[in-house]
Protein backbone atom coordinates (compact mmCIF):
# COMPACT_ATOMS: atom_id res chain seq x y z
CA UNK A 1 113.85 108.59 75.12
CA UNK A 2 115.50 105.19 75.30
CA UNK A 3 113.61 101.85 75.25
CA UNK A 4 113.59 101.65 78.82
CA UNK A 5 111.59 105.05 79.12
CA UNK A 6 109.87 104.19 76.53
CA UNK A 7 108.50 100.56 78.16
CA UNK A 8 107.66 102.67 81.70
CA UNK A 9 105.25 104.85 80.13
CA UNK A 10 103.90 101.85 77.99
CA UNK A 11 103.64 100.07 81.58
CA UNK A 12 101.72 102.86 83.18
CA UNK A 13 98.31 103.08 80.34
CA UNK A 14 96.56 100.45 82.20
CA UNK A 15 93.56 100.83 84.05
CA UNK A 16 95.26 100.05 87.38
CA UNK A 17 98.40 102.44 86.68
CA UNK A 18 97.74 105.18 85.45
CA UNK A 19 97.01 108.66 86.51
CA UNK A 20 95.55 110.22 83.78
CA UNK A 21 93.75 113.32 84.48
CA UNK A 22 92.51 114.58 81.48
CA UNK A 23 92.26 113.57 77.47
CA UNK A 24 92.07 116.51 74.74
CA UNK A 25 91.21 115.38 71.17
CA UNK A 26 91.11 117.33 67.66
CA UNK A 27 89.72 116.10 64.70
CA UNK A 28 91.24 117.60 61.42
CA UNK A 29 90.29 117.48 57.70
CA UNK A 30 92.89 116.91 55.04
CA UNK A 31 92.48 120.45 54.45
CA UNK A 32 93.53 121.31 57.85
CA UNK A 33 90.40 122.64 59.23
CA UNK A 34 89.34 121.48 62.76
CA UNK A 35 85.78 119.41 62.49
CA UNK A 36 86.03 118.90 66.49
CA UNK A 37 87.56 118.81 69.34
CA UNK A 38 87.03 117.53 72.84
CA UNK A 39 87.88 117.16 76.17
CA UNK A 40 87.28 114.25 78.33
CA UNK A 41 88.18 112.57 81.88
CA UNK A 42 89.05 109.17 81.47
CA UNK A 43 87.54 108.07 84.81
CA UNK A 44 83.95 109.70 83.48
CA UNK A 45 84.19 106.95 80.91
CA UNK A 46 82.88 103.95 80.17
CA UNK A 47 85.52 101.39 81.18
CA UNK A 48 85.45 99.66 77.13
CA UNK A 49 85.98 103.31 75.96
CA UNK A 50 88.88 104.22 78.51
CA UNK A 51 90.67 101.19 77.75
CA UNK A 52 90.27 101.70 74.29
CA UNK A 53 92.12 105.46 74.59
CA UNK A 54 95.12 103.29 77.00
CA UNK A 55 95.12 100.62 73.66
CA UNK A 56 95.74 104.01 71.18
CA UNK A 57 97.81 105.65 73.68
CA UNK A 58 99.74 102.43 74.50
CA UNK A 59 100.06 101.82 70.36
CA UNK A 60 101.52 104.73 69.31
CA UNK A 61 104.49 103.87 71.32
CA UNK A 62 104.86 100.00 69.25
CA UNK A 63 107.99 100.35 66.96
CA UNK A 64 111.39 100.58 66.30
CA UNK A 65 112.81 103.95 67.63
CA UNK A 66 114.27 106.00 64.49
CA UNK A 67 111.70 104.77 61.98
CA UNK A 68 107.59 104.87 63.48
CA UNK A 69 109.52 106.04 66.69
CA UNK A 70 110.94 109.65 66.10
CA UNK A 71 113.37 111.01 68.66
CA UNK A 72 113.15 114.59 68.42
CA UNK A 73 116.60 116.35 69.36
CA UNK A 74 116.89 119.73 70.99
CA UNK A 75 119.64 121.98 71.22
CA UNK A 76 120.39 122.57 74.90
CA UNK A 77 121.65 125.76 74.24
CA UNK A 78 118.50 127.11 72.86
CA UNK A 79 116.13 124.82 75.01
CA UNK A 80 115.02 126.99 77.45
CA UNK A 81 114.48 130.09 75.46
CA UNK A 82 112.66 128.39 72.95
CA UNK A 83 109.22 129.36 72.22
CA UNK A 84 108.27 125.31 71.57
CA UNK A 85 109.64 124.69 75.11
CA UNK A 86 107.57 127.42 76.45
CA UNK A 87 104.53 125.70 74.73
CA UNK A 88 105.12 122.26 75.67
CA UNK A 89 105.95 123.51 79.79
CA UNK A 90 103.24 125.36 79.42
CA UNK A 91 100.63 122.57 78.47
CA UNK A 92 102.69 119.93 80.97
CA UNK A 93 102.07 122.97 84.00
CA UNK A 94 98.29 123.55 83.16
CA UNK A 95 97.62 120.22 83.01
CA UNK A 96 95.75 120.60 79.61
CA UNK A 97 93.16 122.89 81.48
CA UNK A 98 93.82 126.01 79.65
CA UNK A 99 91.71 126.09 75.97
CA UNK A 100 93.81 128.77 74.84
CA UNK A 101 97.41 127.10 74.89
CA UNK A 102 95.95 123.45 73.70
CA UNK A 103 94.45 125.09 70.98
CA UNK A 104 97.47 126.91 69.72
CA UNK A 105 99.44 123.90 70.37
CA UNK A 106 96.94 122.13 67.78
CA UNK A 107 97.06 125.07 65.31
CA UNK A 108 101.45 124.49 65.42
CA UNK A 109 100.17 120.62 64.76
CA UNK A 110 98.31 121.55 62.11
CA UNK A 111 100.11 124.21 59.97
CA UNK A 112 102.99 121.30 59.96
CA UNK A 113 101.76 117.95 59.51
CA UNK A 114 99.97 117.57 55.94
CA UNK A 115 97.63 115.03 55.06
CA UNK A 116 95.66 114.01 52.86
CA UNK A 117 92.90 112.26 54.91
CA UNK A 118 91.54 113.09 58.22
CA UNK A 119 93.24 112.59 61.14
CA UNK A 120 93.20 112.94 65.11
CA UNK A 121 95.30 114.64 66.92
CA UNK A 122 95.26 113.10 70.91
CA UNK A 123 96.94 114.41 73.95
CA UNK A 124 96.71 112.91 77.92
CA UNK A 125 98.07 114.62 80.61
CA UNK A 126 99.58 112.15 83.14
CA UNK A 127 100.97 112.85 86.40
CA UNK A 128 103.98 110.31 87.82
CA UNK A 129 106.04 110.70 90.83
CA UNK A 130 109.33 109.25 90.40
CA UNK A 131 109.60 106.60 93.28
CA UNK A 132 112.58 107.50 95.51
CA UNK A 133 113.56 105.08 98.46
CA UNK A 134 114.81 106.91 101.61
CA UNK A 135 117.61 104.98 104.05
């Protein structure tokens, strides 16, 4: 992603903006075990507590790209085959719906990231049309 993607999405987690249908949440240990996890709709919130998830969502895209802002590079080649491309097409298609492929997909998270404290692992599924001008 270049800045400019990068600023769209940031542009979209408003209140007015967005289209987020759904919010999945796991809480892990520093020992990797899960103490919770959770599913919510952000408009069944509270208005303080959705904007609150747009602030964290909107945060964790704040930095410089190539140090807080990873860009993750794929092989084309091996793309579609791959079994993390399955997972991640498979979670973007389902719309976060199915509990069986978010929690695998937290359970990848997991057995690779290690910490010492807890953390929170956060997803949103978002839908956006690309805006297309006819003649």
């Amino acid at each position: 992603m270049n800045k400019k993607d990068i600023a769209e999405i940031k542009r979209r987690l408003n209140a007015e903006k967005h289209n987020i249908t759904c919010i999945r949440g796991c809480y892990v240990s520093g020992q990797g075990e899960v103490i919770s996890s959770f599913t919510r709709s952000l408009e069944g919130m509270a208005q303080e507590e959705a904007e609150k998830y747009l602030a964290i969502f909107k945060r964790t895209l704040s930095g410089t790209q190539g140090q807080n802002l990873i860009d993750i590079q794929f092989d084309p080649e091996r793309l579609m085959d791959s079994p993390e491309h399955q997972l991640l097409t498979a979670l973007k298609d389902e719309a976060l719906k199915n509990e069986d492929t978010v929690s695998y997909f937290f359970q990848q998270i997991i057995a690779n990231l290690h910490m010492e404290d807890h953390y929170l692992i956060l997803l949103m599924h978002d839908g956006y049309d690309v805006p297309y001008r006819s003649k």
